[in-house]
Protein backbone atom coordinates (compact mmCIF):
# COMPACT_ATOMS: atom_id res chain seq x y z
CA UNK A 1 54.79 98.11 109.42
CA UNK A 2 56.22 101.05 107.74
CA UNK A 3 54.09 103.05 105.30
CA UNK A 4 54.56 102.86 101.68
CA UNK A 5 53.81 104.76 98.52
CA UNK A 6 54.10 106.23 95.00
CA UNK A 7 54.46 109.06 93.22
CA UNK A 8 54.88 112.58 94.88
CA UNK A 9 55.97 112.20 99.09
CA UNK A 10 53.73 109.97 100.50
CA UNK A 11 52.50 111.76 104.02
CA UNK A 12 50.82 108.96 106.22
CA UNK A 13 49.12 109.58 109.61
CA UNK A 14 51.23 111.00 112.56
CA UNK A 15 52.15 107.96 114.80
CA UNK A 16 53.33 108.38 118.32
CA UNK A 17 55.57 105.94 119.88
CA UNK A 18 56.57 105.51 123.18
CA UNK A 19 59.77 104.48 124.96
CA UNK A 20 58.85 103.53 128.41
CA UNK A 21 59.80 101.10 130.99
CA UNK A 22 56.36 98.56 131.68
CA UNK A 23 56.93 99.76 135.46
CA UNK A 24 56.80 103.46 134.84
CA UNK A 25 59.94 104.58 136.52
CA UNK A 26 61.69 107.48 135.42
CA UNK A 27 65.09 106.35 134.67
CA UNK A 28 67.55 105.19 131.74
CA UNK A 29 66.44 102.72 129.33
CA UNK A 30 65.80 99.00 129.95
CA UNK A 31 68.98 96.83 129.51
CA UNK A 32 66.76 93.42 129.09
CA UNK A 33 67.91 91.67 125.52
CA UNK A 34 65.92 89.30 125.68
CA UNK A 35 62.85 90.67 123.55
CA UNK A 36 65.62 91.68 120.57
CA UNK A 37 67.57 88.36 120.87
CA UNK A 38 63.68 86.79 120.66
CA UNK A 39 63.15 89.21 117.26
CA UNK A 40 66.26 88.32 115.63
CA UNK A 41 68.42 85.83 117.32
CA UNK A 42 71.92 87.00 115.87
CA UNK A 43 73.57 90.86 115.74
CA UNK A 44 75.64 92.97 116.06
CA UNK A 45 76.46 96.73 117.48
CA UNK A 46 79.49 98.89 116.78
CA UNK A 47 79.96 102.16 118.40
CA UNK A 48 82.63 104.90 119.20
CA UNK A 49 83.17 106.04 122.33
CA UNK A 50 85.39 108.63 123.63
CA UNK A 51 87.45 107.92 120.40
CA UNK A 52 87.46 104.24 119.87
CA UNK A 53 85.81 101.44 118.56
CA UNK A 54 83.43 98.77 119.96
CA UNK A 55 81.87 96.01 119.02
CA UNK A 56 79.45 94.23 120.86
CA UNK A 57 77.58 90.91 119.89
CA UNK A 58 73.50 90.49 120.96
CA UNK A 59 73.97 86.54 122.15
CA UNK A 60 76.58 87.05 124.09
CA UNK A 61 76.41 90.83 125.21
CA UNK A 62 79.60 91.17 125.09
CA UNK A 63 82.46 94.11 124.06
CA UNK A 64 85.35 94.09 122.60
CA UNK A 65 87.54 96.66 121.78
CA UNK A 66 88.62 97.31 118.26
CA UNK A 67 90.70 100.38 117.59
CA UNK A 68 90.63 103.87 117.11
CA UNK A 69 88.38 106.20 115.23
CA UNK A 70 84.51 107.53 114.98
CA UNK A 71 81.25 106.65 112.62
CA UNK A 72 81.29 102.89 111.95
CA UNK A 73 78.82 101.11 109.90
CA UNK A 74 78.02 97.85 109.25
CA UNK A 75 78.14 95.94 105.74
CA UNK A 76 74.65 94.96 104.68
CA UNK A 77 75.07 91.53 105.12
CA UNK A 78 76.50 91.66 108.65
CA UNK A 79 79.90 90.60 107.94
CA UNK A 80 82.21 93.36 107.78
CA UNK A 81 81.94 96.96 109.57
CA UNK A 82 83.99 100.26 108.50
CA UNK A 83 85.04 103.09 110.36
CA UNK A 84 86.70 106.70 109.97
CA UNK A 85 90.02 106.84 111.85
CA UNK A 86 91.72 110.40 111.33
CA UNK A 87 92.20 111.05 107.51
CA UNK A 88 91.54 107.10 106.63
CA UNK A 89 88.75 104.72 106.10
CA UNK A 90 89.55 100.98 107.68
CA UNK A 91 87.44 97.82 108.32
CA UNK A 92 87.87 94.79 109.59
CA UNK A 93 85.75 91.56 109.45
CA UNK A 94 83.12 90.69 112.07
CA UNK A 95 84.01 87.48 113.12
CA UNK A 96 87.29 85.34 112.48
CA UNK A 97 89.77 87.34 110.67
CA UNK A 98 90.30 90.44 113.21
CA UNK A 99 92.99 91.84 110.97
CA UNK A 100 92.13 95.61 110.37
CA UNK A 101 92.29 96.97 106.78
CA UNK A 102 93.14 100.45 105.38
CA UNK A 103 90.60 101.08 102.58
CA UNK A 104 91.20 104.36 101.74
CA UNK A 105 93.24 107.61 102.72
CA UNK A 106 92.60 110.92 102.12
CA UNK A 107 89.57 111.10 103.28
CA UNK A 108 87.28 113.47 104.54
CA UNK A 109 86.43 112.88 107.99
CA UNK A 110 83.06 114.81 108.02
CA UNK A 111 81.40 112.41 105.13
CA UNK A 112 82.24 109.68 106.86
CA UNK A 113 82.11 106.13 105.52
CA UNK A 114 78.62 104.51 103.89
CA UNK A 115 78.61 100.59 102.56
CA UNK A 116 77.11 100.33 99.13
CA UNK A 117 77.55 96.89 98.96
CA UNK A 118 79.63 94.43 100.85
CA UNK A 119 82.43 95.09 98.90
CA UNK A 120 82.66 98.93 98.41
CA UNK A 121 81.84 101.99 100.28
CA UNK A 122 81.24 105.35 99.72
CA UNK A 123 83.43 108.36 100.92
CA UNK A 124 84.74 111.76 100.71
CA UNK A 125 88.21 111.72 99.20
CA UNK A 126 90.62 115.14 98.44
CA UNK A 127 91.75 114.97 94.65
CA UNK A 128 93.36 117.73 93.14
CA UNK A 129 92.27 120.37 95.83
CA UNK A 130 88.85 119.46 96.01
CA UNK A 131 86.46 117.40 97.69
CA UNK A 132 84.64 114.49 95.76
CA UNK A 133 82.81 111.28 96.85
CA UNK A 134 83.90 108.52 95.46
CA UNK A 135 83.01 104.74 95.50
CA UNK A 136 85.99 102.46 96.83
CA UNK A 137 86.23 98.96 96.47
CA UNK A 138 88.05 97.10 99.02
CA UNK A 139 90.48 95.56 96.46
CA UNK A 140 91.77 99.83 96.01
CA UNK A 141 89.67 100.74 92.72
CA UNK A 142 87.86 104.16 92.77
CA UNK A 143 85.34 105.45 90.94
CA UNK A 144 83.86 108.83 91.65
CA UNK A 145 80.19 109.64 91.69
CA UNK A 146 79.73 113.27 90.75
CA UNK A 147 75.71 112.79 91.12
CA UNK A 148 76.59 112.20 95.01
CA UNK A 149 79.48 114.88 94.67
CA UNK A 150 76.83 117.34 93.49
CA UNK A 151 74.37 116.99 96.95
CA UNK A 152 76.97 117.73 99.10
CA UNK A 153 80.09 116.54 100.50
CA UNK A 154 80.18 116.31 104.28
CA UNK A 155 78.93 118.26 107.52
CA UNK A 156 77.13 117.56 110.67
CA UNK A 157 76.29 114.06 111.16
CA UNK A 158 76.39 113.13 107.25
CA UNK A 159 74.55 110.20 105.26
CA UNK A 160 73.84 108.59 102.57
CA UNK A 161 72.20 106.35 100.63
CA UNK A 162 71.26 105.03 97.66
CA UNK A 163 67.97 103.94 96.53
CA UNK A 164 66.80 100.89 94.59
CA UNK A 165 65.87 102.93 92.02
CA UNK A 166 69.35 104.64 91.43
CA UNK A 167 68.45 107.61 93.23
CA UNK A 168 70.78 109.00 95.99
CA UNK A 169 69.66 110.84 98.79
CA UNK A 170 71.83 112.87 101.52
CA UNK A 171 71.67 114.62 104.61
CA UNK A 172 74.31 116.66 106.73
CA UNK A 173 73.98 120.02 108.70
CA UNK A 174 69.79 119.77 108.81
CA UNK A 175 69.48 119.81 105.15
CA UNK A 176 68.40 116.72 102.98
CA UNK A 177 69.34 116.43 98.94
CA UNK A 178 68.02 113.72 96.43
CA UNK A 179 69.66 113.70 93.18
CA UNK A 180 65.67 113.26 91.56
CA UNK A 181 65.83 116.63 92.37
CA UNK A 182 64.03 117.38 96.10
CA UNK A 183 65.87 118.90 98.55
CA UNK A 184 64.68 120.76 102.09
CA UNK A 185 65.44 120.98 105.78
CA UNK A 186 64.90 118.16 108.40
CA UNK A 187 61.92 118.56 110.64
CA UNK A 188 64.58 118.70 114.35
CA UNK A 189 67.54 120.39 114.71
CA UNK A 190 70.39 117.97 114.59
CA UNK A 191 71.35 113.85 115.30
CA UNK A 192 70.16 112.97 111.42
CA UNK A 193 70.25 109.92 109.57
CA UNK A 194 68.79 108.37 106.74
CA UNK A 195 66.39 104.96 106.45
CA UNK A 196 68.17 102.09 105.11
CA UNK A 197 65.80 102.65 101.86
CA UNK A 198 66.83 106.21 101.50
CA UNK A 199 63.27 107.79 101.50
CA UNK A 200 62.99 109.09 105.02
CA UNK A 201 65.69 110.86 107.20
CA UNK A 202 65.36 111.22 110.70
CA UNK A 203 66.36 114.36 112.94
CA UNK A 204 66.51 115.41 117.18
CA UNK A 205 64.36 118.44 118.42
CA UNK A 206 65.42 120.82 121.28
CA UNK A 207 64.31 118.33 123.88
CA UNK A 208 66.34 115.76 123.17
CA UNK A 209 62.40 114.00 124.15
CA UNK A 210 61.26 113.71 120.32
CA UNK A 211 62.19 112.55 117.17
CA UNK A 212 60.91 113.06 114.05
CA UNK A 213 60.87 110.52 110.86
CA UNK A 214 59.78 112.62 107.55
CA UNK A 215 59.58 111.14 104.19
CA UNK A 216 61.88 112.56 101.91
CA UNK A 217 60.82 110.54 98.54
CA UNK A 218 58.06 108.49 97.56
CA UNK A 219 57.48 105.15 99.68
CA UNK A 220 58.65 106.95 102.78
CA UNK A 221 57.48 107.41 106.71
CA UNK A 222 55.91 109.99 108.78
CA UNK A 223 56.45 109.26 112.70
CA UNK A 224 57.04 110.75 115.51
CA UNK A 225 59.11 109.11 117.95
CA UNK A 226 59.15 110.19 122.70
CA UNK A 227 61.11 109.35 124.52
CA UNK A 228 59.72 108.70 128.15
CA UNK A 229 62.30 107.40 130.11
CA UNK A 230 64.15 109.20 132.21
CA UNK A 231 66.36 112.00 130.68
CA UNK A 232 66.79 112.89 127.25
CA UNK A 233 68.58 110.55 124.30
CA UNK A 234 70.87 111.70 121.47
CA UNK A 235 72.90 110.71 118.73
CA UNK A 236 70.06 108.72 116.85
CA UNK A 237 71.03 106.73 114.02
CA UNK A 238 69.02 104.30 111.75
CA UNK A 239 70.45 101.15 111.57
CA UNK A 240 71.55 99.46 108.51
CA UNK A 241 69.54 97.11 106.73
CA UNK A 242 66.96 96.67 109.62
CA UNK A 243 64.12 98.34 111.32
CA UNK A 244 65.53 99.57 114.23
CA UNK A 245 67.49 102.76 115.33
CA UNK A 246 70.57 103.39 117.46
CA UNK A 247 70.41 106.15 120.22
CA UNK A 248 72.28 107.26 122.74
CA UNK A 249 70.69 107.09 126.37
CA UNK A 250 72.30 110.62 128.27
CA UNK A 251 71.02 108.97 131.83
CA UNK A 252 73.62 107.77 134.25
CA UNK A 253 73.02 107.40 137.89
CA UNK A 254 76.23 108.75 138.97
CA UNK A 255 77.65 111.35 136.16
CA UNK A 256 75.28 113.82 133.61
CA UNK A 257 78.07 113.42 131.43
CA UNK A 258 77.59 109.60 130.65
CA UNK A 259 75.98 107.94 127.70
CA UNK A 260 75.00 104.81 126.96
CA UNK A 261 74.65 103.27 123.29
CA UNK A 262 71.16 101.88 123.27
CA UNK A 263 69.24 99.63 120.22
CA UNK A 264 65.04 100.60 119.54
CA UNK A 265 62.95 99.33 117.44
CA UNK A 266 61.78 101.67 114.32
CA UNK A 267 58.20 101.09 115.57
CA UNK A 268 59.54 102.83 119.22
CA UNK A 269 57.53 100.02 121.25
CA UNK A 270 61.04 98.56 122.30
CA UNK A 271 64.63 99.73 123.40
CA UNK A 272 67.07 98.44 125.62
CA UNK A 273 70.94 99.26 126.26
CA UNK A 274 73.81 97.15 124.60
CA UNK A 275 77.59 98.36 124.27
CA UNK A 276 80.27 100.58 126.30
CA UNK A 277 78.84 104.07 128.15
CA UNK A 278 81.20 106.84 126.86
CA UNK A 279 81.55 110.43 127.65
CA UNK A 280 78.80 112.78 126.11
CA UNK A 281 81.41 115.50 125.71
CA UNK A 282 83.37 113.17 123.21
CA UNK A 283 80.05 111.26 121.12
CA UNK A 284 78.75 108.27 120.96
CA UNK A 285 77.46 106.64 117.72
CA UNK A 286 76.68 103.28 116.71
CA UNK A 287 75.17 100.85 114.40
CA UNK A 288 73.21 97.67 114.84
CA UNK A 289 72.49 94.93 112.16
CA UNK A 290 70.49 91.63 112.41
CA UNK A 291 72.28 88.21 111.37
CA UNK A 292 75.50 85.79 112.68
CA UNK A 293 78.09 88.18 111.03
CA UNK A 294 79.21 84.58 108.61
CA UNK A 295 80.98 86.15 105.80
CA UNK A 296 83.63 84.76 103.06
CA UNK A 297 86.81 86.97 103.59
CA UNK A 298 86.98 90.64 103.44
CA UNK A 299 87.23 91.03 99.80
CA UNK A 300 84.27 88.57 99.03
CA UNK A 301 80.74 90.24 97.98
């Protein structure tokens, strides 16, 4: 369970967990499914690789490719999933429909693209020679969010989020923002992400071994997270909407180079690969949500 609480940051107990094959061998992660398809049944993972799109679904393990581009995320319900391809935002559905849908242009590649519901998203758009975020509705209405605007408006692996309470928090380039008025600098040195709640972020230390999960407002987690497979991992991303975290495995018999998208639990006592390896010199990233993908049409809440 993840730790809760109120009023200032709520600092619970390190935990340590461990990713480790039950044998002990030192090699990449486990590519067994069937303890997640056991969990949840349904889901879904979209990654980029090398520069394009894939989507892969958990009962039938298998990928498809989707187009071009970098960063996708999922919808919360499951349905839809948006990407960043050049200077545009486009989406498609998850099932049925696979026609591919510009949602916005002019935006800025380095805040990528962040679901607020399942009918808008947030991103960075150029207006009148400066950057803003802005909230884009699928049916082409903007509305901009100077609150967001005010954190920050892109860098190094950039997320956000916003809370149940109103409050947004962001992260890019190893520094975290909440517009309640915190602010400081992530406990690793790169790969962050924020919890689907938007009270702890995530970050990668030098070892590419260890993770760390800090609370960033009240109600969020303290963890520490090893990796003890062979290797090192990367490219960690919390999921949306569910308790689990996307990394990228950097073991490959046969090339250094090679990564592999791979789906953990939050808790760290499971992993396993699912997706298309890709070159480590382009980035992979990737995004994994629970559920059949059902939805009612692309501009449908």
């Amino acid at each position: 369970m993840l730790a809760r609480g109120s009023g200032s940051i709520f600092v619970v107990p390190l935990l340590v967990s461990v990713f480790a094959l039950a044998d002990g061998r030192d090699e990449g992660s486990p590519t067994d499914l069937e303890w997640l398809r056991g969990e949840v049944g349904a889901g879904a993972l979209v990654h980029h690789a090398d520069g394009r799109i894939y989507l892969t679904e958990l009962l039938t393990a298998e990928t498809v490719h989707v187009g071009n581009g970098n960063q996708p995320e999922f919808s919360p319900d499951g349905a839809k999933f948006a990407w960043i391809d050049g200077a545009t935002a486009k989406g498609r559905l998850r099932r049925g429909d696979a026609t591919i849908h510009l949602i916005a242009d002019e935006v800025g590649r380095e805040g990528g693209v962040h679901w607020l519901s399942n009918s808008e998203v947030a991103v960075v758009l150029r207006r009148e020679g400066a950057r803003k975020w802005f909230r884009v509705s699928l049916d082409g209405s903007q509305a901009e969010i100077p609150e967001l605007t005010a954190l920050g408006t892109g860098g190094y692996e950039c997320d956000v989020r916003q809370a149940d309470d109103g409050v947004w928090s962001y992260v890019a380039d190893e520094v975290w923002r909440t517009s309640d008025g915190r602010r400081g600098r992530v406990a690793g040195t790169c790969s962050v992400s924020l919890s689907p709640d938007g009270r702890s972020v995530t970050s990668l230390h030098d070892d590419h071994r260890t993770a760390a999960i800090q609370a960033i407002r009240p109600g969020g987690v303290e963890r520490t997270l090893r990796w003890n497979h062979g290797g090192g991992f990367d490219n960690h991303r919390w999921a949306s909407g569910s308790d689990y975290i996307v990394v990228v495995d950097e073991v490959d018999q046969e090339s250094k180079d090679v990564t592999y998208p791979v789906v953990m639990s939050a808790d760290g006592q499971r992993s396993t690969r699912l997706g298309n390896k890709g070159f480590a010199r382009h980035g992979v990233y990737g995004d994994f949500v629970v559920g059949d993908g059902v939805g009612k049409g692309w501009l449908a809440d």
